[in-house]
C-alpha atoms as a PDB file:
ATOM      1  CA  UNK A   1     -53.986 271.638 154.058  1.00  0.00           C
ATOM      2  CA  UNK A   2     -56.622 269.081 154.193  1.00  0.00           C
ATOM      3  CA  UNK A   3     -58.698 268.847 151.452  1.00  0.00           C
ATOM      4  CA  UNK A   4     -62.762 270.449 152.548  1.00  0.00           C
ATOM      5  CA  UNK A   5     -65.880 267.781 150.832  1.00  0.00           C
ATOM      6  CA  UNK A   6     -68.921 269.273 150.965  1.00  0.00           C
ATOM      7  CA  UNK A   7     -71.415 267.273 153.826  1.00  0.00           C
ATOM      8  CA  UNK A   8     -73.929 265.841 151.049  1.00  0.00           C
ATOM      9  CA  UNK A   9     -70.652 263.626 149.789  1.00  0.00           C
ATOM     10  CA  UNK A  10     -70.324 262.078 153.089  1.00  0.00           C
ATOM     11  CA  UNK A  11     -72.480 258.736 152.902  1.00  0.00           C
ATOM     12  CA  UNK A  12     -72.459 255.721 155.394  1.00  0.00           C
ATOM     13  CA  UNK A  13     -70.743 253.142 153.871  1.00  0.00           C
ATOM     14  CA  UNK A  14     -73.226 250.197 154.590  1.00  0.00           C
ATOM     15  CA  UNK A  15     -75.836 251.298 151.660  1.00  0.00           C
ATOM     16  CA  UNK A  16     -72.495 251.803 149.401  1.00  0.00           C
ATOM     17  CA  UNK A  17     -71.861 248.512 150.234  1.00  0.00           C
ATOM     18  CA  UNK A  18     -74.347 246.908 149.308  1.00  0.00           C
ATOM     19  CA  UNK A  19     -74.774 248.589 146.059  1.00  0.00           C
ATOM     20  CA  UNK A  20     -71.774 248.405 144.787  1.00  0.00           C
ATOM     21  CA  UNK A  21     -69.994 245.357 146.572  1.00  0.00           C
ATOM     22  CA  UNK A  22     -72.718 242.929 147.923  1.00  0.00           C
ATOM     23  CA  UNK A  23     -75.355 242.888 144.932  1.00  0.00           C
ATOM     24  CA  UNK A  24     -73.051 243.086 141.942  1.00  0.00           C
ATOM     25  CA  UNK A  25     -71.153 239.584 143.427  1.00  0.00           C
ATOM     26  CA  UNK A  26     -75.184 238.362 143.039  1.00  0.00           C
ATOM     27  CA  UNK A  27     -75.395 238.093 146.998  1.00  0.00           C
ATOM     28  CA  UNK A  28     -78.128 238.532 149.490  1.00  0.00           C
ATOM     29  CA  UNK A  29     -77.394 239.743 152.868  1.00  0.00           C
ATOM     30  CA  UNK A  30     -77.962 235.924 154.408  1.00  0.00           C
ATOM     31  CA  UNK A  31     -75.445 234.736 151.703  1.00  0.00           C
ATOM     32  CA  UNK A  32     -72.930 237.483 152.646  1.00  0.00           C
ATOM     33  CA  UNK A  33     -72.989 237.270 155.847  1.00  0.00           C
ATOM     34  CA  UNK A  34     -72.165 233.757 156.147  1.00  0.00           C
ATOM     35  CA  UNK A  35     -69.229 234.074 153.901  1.00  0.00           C
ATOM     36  CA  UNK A  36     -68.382 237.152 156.155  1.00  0.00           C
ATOM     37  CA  UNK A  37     -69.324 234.792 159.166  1.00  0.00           C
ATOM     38  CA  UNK A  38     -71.399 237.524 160.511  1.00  0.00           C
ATOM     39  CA  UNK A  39     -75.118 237.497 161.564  1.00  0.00           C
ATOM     40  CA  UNK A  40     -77.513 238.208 158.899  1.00  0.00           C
ATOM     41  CA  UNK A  41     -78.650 240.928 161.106  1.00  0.00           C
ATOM     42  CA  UNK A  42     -75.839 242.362 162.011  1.00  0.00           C
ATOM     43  CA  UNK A  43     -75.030 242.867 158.750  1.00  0.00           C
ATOM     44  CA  UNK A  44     -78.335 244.016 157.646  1.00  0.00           C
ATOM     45  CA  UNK A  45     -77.911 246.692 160.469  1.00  0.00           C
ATOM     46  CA  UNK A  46     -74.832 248.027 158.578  1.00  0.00           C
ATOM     47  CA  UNK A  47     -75.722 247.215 155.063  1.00  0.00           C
ATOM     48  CA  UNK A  48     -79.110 249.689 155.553  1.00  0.00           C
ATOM     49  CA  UNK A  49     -77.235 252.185 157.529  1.00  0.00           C
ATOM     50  CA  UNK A  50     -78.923 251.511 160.561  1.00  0.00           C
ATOM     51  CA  UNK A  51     -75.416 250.063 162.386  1.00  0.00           C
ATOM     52  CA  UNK A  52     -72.312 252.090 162.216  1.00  0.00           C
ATOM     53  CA  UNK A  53     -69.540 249.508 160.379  1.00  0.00           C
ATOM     54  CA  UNK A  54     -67.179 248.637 162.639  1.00  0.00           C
ATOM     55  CA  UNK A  55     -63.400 248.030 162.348  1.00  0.00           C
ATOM     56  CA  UNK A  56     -63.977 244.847 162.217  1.00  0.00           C
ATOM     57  CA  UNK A  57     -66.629 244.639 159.810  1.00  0.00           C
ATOM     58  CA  UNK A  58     -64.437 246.725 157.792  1.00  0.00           C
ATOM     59  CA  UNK A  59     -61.626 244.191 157.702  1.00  0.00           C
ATOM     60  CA  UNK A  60     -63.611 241.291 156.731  1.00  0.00           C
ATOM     61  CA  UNK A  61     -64.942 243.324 153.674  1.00  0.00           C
ATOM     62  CA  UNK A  62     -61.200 243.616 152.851  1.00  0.00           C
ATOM     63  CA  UNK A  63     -60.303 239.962 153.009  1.00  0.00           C
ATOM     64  CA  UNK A  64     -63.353 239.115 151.019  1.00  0.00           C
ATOM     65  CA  UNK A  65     -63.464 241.500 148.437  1.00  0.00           C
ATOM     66  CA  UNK A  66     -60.149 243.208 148.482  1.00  0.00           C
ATOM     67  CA  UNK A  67     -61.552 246.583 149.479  1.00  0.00           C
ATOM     68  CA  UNK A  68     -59.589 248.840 151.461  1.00  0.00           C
ATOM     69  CA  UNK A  69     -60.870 248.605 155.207  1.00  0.00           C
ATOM     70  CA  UNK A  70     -59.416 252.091 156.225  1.00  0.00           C
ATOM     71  CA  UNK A  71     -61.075 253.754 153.116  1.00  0.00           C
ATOM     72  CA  UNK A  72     -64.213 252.180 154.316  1.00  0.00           C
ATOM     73  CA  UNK A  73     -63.870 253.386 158.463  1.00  0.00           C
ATOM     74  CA  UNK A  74     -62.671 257.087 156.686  1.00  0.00           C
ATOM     75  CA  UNK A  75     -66.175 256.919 154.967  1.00  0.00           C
ATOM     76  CA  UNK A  76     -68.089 256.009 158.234  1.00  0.00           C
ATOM     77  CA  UNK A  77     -65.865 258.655 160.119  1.00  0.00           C
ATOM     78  CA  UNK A  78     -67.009 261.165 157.382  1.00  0.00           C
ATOM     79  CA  UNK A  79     -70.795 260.360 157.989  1.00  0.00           C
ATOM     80  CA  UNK A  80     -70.533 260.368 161.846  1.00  0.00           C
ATOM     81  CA  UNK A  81     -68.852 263.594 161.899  1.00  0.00           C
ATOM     82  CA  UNK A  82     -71.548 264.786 159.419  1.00  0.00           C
ATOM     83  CA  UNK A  83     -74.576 263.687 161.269  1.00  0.00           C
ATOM     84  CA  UNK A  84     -72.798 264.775 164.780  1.00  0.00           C
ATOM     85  CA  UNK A  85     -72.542 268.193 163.161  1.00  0.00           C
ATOM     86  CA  UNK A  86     -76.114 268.623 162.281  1.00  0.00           C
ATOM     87  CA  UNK A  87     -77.324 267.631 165.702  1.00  0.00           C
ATOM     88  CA  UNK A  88     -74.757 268.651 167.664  1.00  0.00           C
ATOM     89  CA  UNK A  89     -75.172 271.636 170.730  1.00  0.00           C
ATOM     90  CA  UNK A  90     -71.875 271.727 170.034  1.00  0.00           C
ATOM     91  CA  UNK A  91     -72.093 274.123 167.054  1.00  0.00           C
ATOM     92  CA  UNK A  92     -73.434 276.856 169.496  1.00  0.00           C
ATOM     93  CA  UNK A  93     -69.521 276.781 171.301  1.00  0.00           C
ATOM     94  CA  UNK A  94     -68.284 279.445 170.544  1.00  0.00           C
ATOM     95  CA  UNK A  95     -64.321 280.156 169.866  1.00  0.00           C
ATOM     96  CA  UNK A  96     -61.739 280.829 173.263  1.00  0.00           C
ATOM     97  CA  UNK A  97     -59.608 283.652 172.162  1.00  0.00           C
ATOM     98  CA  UNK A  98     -55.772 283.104 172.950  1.00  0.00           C
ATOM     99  CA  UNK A  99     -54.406 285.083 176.130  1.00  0.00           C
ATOM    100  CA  UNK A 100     -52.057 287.857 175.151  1.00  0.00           C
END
């Protein structure tokens, strides 16, 4: 059985980030993202939750600050599925009965 979080737990990982990965090492984004050899925007994008953080991203987070890169995409798969949910037409579907 999976376990169920509640939707307000689910938070992009980009502002997490940078909270508690990117300003405690006493970096700015332009620092960062030249150790990360990134843009400085693109990781702006993703450090202010405006980009989604990409498998990729997520990988050079691990190498550089030995964070787990899948623990970071389950977070950003968390938020998408969130946000998709609230905005979704999707949640007006409703449920196809199994033929006898």
């Amino acid at each position: 059985m999976a376990i169920k979080l509640h939707d307000t737990l689910a938070v992009h990982p980009g502002p997490w980030l940078r909270r508690n990965i990117v300003e405690p090492y006493g970096l700015n984004i332009s620092k960062a993202a030249e150790h990360l050899l990134v843009s400085r925007v693109a990781l702006s994008n993703v450090l202010n939750g405006k980009a989604a953080l990409s498998p990729d991203m997520a990988l050079r987070f691990e190498q550089a600050f030995d964070i787990s890169a899948a623990t970071l995409l389950r977070m950003q798969a968390s938020h998408d599925l969130i946000i998709a949910k609230q905005s979704s037409r999707a949640n007006r579907i409703k449920r196809i009965e199994k033929a006898a």
